[in-house]
N, C-alpha and C. Protein backbone atom coordinates (compact mmCIF):
# COMPACT_ATOMS: atom_id res chain seq x y z
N UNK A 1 -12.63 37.71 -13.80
CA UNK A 1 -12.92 37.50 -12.40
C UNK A 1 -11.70 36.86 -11.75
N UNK A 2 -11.15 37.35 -10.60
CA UNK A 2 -10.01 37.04 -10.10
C UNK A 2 -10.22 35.80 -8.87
N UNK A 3 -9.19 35.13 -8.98
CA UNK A 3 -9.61 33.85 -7.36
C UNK A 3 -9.91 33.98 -6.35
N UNK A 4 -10.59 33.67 -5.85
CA UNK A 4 -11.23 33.77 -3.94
C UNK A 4 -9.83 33.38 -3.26
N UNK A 5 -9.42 34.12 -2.44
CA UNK A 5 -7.96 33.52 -1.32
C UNK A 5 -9.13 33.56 -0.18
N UNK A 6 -8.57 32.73 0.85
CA UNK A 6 -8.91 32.58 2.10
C UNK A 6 -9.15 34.21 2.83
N UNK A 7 -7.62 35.06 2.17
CA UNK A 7 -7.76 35.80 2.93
C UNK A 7 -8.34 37.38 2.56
N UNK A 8 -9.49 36.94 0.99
CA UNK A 8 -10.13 38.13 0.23
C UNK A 8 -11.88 38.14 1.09
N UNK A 9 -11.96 36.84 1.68
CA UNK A 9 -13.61 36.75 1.99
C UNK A 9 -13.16 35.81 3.39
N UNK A 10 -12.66 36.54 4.41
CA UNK A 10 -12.59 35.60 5.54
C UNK A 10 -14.16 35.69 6.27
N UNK A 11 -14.97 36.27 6.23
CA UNK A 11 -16.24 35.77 6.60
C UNK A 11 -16.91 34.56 5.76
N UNK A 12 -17.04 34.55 5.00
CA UNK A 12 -17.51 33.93 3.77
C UNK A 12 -16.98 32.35 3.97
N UNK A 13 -15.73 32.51 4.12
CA UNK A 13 -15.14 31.09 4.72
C UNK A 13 -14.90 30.60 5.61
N UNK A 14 -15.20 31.44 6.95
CA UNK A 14 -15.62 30.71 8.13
C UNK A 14 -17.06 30.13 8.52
N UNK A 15 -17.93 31.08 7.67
CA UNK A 15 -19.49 30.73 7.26
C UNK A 15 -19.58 29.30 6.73
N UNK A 16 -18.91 28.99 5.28
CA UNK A 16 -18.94 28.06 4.70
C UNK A 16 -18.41 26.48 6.07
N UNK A 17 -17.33 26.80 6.76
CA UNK A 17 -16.75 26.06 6.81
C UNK A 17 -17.80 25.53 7.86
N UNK A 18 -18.05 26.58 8.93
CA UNK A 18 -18.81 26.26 10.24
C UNK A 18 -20.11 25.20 9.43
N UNK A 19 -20.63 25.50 8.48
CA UNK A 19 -21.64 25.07 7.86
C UNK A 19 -21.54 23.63 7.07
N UNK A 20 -19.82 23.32 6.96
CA UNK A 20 -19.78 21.97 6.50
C UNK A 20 -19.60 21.27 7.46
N UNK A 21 -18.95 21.76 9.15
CA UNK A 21 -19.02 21.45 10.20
C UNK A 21 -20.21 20.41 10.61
N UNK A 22 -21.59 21.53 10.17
CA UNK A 22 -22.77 21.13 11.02
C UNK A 22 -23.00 19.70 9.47
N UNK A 23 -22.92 19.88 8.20
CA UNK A 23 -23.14 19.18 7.72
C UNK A 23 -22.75 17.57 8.44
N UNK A 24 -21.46 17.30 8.56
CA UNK A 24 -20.50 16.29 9.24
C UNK A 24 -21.43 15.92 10.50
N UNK A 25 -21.98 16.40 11.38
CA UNK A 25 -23.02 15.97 12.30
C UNK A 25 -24.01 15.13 12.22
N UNK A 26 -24.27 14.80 11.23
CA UNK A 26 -25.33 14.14 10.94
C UNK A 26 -24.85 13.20 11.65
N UNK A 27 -26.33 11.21 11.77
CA UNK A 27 -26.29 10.55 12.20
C UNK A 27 -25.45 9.89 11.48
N UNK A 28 -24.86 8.86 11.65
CA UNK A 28 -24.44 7.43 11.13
C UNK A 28 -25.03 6.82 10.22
N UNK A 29 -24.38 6.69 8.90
CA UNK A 29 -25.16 5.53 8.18
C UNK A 29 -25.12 4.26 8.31
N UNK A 30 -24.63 3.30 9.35
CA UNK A 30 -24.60 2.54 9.98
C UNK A 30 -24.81 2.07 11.58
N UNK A 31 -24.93 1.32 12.11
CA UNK A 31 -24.33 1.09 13.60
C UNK A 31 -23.28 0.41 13.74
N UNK A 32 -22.54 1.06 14.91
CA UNK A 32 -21.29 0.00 15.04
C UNK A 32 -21.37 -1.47 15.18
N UNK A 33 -22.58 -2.20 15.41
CA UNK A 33 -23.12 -3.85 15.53
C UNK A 33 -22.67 -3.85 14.06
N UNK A 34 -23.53 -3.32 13.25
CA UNK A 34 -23.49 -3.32 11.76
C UNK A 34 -22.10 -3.40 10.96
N UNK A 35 -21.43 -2.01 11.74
CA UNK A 35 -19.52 -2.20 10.80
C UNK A 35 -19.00 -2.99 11.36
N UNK A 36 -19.50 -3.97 12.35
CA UNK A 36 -18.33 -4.87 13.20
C UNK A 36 -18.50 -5.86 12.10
N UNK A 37 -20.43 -6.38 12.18
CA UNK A 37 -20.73 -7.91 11.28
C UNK A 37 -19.97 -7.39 9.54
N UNK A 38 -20.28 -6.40 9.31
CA UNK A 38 -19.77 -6.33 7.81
C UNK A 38 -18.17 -6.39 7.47
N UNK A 39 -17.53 -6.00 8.72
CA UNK A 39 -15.85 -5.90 8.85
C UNK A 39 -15.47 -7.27 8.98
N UNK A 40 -16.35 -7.94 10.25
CA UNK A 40 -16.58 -9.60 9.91
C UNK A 40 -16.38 -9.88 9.17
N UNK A 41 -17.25 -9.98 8.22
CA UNK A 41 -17.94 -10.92 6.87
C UNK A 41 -16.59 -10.68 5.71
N UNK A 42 -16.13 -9.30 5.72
CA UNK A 42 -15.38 -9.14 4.71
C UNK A 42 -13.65 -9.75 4.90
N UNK A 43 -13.62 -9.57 6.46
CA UNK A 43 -12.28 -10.25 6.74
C UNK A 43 -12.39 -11.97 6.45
N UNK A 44 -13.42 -12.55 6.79
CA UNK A 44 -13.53 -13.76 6.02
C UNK A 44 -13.41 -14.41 4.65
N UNK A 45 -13.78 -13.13 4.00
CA UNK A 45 -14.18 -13.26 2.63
C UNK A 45 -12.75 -13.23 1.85
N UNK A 46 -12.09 -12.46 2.79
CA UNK A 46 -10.34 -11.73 2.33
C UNK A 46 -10.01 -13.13 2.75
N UNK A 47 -9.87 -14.08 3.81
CA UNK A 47 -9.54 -15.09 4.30
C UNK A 47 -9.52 -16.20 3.41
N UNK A 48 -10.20 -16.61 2.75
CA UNK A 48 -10.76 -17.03 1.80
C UNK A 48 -10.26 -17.08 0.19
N UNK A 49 -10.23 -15.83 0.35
CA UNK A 49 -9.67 -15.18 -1.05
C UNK A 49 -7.93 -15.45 -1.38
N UNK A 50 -7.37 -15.43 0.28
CA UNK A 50 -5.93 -15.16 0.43
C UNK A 50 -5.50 -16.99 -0.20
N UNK A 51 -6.41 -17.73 0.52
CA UNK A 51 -6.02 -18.98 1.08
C UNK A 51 -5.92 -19.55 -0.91
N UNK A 52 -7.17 -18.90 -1.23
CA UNK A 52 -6.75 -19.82 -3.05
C UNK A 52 -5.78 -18.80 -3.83
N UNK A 53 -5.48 -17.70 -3.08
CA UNK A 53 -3.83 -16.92 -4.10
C UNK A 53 -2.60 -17.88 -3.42
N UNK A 54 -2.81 -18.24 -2.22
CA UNK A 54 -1.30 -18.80 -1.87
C UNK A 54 -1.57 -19.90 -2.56
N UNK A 55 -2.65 -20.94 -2.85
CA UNK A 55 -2.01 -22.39 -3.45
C UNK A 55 -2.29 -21.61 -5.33
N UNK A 56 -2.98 -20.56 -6.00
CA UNK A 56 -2.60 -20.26 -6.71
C UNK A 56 -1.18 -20.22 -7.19
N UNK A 57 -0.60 -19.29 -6.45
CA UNK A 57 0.79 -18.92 -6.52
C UNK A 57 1.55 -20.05 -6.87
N UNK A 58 1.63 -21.07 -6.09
CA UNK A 58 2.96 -22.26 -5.86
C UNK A 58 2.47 -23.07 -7.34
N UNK A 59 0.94 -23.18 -7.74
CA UNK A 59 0.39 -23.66 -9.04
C UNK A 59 0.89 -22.82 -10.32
N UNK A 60 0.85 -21.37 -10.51
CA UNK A 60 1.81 -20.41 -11.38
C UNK A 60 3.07 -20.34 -11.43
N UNK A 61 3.80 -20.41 -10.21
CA UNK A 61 5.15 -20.51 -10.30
C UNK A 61 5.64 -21.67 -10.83
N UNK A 62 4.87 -23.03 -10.73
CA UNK A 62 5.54 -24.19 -11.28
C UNK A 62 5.00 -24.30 -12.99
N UNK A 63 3.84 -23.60 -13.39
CA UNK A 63 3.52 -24.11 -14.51
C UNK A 63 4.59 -22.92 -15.23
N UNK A 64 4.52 -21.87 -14.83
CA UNK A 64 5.35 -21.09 -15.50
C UNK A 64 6.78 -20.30 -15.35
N UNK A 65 7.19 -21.70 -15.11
CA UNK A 65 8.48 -21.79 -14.43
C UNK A 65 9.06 -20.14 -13.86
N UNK A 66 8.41 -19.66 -13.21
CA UNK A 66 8.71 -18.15 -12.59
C UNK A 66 8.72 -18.49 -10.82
N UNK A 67 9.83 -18.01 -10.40
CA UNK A 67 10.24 -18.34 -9.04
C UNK A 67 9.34 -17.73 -8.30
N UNK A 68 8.66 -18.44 -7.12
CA UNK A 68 7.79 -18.24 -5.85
C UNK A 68 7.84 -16.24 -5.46
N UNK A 69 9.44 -16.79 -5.28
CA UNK A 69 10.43 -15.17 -4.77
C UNK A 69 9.49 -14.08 -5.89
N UNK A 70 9.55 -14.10 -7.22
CA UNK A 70 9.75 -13.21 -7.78
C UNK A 70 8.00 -12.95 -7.85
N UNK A 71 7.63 -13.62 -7.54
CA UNK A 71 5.99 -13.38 -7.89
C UNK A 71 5.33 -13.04 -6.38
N UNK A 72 6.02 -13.12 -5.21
CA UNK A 72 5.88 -12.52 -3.81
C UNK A 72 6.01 -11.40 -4.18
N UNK A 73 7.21 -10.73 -4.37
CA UNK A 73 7.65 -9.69 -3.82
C UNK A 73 7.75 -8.58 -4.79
N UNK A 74 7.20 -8.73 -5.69
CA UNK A 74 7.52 -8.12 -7.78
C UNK A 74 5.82 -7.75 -7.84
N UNK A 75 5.26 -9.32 -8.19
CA UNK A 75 3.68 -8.95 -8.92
C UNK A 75 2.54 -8.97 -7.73
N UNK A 76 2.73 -9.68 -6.91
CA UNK A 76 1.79 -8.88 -5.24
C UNK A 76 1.14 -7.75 -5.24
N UNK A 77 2.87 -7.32 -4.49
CA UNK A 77 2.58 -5.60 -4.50
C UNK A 77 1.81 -5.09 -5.40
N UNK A 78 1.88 -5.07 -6.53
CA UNK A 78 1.14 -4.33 -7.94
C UNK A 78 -0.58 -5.11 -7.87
N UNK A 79 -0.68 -6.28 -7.19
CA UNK A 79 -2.46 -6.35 -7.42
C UNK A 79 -2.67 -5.54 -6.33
N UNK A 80 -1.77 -5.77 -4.88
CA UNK A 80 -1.93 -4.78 -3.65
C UNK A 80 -2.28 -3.27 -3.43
N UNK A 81 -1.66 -2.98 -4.50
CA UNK A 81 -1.33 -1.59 -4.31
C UNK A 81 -2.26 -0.93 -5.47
N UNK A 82 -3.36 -1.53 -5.88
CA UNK A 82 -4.37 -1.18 -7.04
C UNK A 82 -4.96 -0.22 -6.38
N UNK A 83 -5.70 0.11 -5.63
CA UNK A 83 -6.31 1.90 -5.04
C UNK A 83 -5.18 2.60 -4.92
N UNK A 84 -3.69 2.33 -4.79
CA UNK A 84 -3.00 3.65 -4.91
C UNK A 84 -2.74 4.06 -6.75
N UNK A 85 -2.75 2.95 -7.56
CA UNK A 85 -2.60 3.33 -8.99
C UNK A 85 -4.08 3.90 -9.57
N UNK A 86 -5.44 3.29 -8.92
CA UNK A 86 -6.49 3.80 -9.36
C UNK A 86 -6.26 5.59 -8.92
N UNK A 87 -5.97 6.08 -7.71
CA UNK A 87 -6.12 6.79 -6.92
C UNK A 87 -4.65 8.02 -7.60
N UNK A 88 -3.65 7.60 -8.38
CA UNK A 88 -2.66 8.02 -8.97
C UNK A 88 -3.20 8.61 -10.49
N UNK A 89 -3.84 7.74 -11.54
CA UNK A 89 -4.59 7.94 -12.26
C UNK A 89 -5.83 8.98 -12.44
N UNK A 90 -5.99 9.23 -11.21
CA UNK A 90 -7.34 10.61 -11.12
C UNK A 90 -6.81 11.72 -9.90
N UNK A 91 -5.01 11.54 -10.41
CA UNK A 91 -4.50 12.58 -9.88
C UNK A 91 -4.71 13.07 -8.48
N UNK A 92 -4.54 12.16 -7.50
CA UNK A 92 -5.12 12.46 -6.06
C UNK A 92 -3.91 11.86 -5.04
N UNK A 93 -2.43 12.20 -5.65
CA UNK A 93 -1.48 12.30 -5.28
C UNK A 93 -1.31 12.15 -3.96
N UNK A 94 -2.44 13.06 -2.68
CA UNK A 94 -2.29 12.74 -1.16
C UNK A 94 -2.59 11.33 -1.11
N UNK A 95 -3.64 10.49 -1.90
CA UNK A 95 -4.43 9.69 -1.45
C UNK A 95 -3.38 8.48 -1.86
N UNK A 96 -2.73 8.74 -2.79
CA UNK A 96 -2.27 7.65 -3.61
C UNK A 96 -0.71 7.03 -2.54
N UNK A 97 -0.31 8.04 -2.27
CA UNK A 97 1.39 8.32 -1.22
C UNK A 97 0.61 7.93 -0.14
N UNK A 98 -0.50 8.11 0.48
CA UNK A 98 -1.29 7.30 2.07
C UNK A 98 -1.29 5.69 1.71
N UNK A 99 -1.76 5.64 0.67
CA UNK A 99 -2.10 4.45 0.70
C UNK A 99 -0.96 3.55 0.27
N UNK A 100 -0.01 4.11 -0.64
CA UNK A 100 1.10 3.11 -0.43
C UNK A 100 2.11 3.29 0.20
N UNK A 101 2.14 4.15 1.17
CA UNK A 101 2.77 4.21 2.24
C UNK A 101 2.42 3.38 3.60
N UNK A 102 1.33 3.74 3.76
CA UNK A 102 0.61 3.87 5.10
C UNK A 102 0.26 2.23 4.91
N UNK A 103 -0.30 1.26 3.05
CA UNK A 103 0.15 -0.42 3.23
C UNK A 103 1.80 -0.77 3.83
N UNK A 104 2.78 -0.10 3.16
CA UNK A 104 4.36 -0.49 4.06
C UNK A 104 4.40 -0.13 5.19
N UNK A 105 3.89 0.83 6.20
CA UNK A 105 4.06 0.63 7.02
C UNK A 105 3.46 -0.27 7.81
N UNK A 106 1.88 -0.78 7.54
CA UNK A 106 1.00 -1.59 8.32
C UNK A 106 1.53 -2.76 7.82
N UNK A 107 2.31 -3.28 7.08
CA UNK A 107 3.10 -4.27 6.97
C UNK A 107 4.40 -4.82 7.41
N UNK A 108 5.39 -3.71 7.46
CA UNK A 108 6.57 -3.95 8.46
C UNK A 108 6.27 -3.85 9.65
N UNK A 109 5.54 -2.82 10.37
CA UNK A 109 4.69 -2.75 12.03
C UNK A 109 3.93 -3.48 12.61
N UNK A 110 3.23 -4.49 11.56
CA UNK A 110 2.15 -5.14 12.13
C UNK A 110 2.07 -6.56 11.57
N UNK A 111 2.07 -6.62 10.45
CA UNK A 111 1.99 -8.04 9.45
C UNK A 111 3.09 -8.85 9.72
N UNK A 112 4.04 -8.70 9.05
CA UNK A 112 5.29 -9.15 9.91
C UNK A 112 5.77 -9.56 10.69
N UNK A 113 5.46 -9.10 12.31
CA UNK A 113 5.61 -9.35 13.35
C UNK A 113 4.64 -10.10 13.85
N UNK A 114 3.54 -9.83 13.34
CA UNK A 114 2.32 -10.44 13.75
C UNK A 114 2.26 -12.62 13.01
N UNK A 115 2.77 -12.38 12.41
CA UNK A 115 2.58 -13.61 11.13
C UNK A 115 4.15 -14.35 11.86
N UNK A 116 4.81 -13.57 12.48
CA UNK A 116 6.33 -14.27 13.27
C UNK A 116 5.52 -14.41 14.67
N UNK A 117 4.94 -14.22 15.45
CA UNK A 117 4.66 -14.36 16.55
C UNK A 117 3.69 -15.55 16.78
N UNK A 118 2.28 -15.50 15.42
CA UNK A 118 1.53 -16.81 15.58
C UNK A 118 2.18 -17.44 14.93
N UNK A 119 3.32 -17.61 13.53
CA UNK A 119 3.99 -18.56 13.46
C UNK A 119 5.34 -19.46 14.92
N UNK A 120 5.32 -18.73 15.76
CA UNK A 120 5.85 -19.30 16.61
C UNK A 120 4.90 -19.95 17.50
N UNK A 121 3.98 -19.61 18.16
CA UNK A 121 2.50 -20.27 18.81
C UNK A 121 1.99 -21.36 18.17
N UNK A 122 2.32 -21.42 16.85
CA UNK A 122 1.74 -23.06 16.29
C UNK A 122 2.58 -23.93 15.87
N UNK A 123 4.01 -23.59 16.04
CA UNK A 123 4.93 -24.44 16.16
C UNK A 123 5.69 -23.90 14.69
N UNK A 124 5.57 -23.64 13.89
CA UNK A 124 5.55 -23.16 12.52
C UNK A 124 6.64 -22.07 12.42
N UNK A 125 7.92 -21.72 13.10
CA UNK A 125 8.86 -20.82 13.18
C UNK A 125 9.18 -19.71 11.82
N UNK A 126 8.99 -18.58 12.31
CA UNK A 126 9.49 -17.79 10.79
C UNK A 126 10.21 -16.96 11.39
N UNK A 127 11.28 -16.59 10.92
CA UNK A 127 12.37 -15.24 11.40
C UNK A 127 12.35 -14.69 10.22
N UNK A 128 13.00 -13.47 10.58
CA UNK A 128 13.20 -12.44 9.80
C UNK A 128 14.31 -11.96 9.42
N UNK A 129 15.80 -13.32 9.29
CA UNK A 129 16.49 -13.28 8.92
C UNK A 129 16.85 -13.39 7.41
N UNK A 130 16.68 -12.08 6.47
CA UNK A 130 16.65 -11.65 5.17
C UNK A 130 18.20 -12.39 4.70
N UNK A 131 17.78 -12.48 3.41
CA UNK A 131 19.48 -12.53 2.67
C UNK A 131 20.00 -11.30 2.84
N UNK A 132 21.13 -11.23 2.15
CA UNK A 132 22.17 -9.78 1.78
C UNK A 132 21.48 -9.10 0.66
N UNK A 133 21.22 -10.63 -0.39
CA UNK A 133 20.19 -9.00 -1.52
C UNK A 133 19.00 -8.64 -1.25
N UNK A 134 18.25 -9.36 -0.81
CA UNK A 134 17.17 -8.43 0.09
C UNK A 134 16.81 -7.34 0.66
N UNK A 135 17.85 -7.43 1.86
CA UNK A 135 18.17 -6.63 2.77
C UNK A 135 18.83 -4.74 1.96
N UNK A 136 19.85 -5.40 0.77
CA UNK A 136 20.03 -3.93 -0.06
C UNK A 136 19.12 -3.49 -0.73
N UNK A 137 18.24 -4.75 -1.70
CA UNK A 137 17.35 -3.44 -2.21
C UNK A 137 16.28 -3.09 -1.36
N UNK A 138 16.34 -3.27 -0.31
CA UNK A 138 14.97 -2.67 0.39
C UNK A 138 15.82 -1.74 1.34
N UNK A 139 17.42 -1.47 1.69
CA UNK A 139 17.63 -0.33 1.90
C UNK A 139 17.79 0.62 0.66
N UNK A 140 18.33 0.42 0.03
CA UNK A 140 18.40 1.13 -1.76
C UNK A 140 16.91 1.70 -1.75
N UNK A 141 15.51 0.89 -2.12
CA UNK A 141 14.24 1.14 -2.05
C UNK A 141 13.56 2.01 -1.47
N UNK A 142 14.14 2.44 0.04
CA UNK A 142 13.80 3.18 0.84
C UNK A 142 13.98 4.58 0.89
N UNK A 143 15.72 4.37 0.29
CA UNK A 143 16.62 5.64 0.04
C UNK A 143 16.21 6.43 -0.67
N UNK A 144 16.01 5.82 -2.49
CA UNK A 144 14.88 6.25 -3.49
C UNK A 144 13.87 6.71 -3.22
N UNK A 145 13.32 6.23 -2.69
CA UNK A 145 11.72 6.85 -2.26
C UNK A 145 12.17 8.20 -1.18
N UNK A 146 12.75 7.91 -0.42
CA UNK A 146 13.23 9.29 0.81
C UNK A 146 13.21 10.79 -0.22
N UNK A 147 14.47 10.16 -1.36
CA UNK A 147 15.25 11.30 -1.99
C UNK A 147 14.02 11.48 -2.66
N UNK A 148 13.35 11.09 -3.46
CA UNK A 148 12.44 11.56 -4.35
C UNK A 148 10.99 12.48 -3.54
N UNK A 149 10.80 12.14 -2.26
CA UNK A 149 9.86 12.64 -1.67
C UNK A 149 9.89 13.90 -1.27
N UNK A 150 11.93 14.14 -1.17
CA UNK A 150 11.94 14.63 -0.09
C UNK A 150 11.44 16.39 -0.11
N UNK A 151 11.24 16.85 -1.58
CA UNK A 151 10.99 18.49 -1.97
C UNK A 151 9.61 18.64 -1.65
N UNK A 152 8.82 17.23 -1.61
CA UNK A 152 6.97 17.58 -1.96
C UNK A 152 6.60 17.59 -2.82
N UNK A 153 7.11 17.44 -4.13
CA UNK A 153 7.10 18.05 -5.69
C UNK A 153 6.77 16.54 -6.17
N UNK A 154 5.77 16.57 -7.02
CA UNK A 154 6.16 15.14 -7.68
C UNK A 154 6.53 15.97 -9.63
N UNK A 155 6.91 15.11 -10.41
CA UNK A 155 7.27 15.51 -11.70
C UNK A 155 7.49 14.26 -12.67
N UNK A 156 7.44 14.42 -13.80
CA UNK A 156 6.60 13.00 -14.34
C UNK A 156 8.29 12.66 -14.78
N UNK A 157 9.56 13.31 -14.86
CA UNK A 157 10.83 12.61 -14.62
C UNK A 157 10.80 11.80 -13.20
N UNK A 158 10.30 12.56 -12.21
CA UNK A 158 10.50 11.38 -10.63
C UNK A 158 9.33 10.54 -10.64
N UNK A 159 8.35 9.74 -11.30
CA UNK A 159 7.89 9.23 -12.05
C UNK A 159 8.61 8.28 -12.42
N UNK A 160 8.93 8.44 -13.68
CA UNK A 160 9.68 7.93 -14.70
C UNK A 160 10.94 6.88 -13.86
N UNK A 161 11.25 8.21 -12.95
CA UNK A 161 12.79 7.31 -12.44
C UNK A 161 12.05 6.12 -11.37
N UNK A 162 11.56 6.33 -10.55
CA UNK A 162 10.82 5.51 -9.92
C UNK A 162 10.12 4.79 -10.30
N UNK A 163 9.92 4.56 -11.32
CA UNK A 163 9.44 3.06 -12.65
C UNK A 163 10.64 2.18 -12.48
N UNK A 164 11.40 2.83 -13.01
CA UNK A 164 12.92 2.42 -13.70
C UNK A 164 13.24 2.10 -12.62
N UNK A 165 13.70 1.87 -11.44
CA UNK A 165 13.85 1.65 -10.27
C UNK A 165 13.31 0.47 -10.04
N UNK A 166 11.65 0.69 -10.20
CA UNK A 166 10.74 -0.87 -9.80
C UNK A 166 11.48 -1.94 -10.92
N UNK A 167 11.50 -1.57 -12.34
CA UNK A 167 11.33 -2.34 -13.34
C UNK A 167 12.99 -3.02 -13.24
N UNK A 168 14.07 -2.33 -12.68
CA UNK A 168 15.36 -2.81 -11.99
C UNK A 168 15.22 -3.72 -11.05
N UNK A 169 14.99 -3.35 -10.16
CA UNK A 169 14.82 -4.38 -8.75
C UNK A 169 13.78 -5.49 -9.36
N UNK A 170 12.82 -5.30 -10.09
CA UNK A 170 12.10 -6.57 -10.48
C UNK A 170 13.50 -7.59 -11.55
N UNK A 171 13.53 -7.33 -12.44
CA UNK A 171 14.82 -7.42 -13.08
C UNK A 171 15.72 -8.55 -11.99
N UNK A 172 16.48 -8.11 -11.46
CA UNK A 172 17.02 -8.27 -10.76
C UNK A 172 16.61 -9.58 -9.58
N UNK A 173 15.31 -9.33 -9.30
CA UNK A 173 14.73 -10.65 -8.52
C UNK A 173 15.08 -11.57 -9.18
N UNK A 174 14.42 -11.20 -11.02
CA UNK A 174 13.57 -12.38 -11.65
C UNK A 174 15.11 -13.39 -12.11
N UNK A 175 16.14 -12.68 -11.72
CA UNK A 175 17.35 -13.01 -12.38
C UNK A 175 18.00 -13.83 -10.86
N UNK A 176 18.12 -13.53 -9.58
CA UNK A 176 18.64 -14.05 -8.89
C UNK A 176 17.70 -14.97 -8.13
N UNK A 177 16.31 -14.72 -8.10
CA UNK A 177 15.53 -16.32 -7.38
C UNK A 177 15.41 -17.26 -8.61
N UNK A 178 15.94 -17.27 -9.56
CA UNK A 178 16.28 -18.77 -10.70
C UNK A 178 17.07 -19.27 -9.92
């Protein structure tokens, strides 16, 4: 038996589709009162959660003599970025590149600026004046990721190199915030 193409049964798949259409219609399994209080409750809960990783953090970095720097910007990301490795793992490649993309961007666009603006409103000043090694591997970082994206193709060598890459730049932190 040979594969269905779009274009062997084009009735068949405008049928289907119109029909997942009407499925999608249905009501709401919620109300918006409802996703506001639960979006509530959970941004609190994240609030909460954040407030005992930051005095965590400064408590790990001193017992185990591992610099503030390297445990920001190295082991973070990696609890952060856990639905794009769950989501990598069951092979769902669109979902996995949204989500750790689409966290860097809602972080340089929004977090960032946002966390410099009420740090200036409470007196509490933060700029965004990076060092020099900073500033390279997160142009280097960017570059990597560009070049490797840039065919559409993923392959378990661009993989591989893009490990080697993280496991460098981590390297590299853990060696210059001593």
């Amino acid at each position: 038996m040979g594969l269905l193409h779009w274009w062997d049964h084009p009735l068949q798949e405008i049928s289907s589709f119109q029909q997942g259409i009407q499925d999608q219609d249905s009501s709401p399994e919620i109300t918006a009162n409802e996703a506001i209080g639960w979006l509530s409750i959970l941004a609190l809960w994240v609030y909460i959660l954040s407030s005992y990783l930051v005095e965590a953090i400064q408590e790990a970095s001193d017992s185990l003599n591992i610099p503030v720097a390297f445990i920001s910007a190295i082991l973070l990301p990696v609890v952060g970025n856990m639905w794009s490795i769950l989501f990598s793992m069951r092979e769902k490649l669109d979902l996995t590149l949204g989500v750790a993309i689409g966290l860097s961007i809602q972080t340089s666009m929004f977090t960032i600026p946002f966390c410099v603006i009420v740090g200036w409103i409470i007196g509490n000043p933060m700029d965004l004046n990076f060092q020099l090694f900073e500033t390279v591997i997160l142009v280097m970082a960017v570059l990597v990721v560009a070049f490797m994206l840039q065919q559409g193709t993923s392959t378990d060598f661009k993989g591989l190199m893009l490990i080697l890459c993280y496991l460098m730049v981590a390297a590299s932190f853990f060696c210059t915030c001593r």
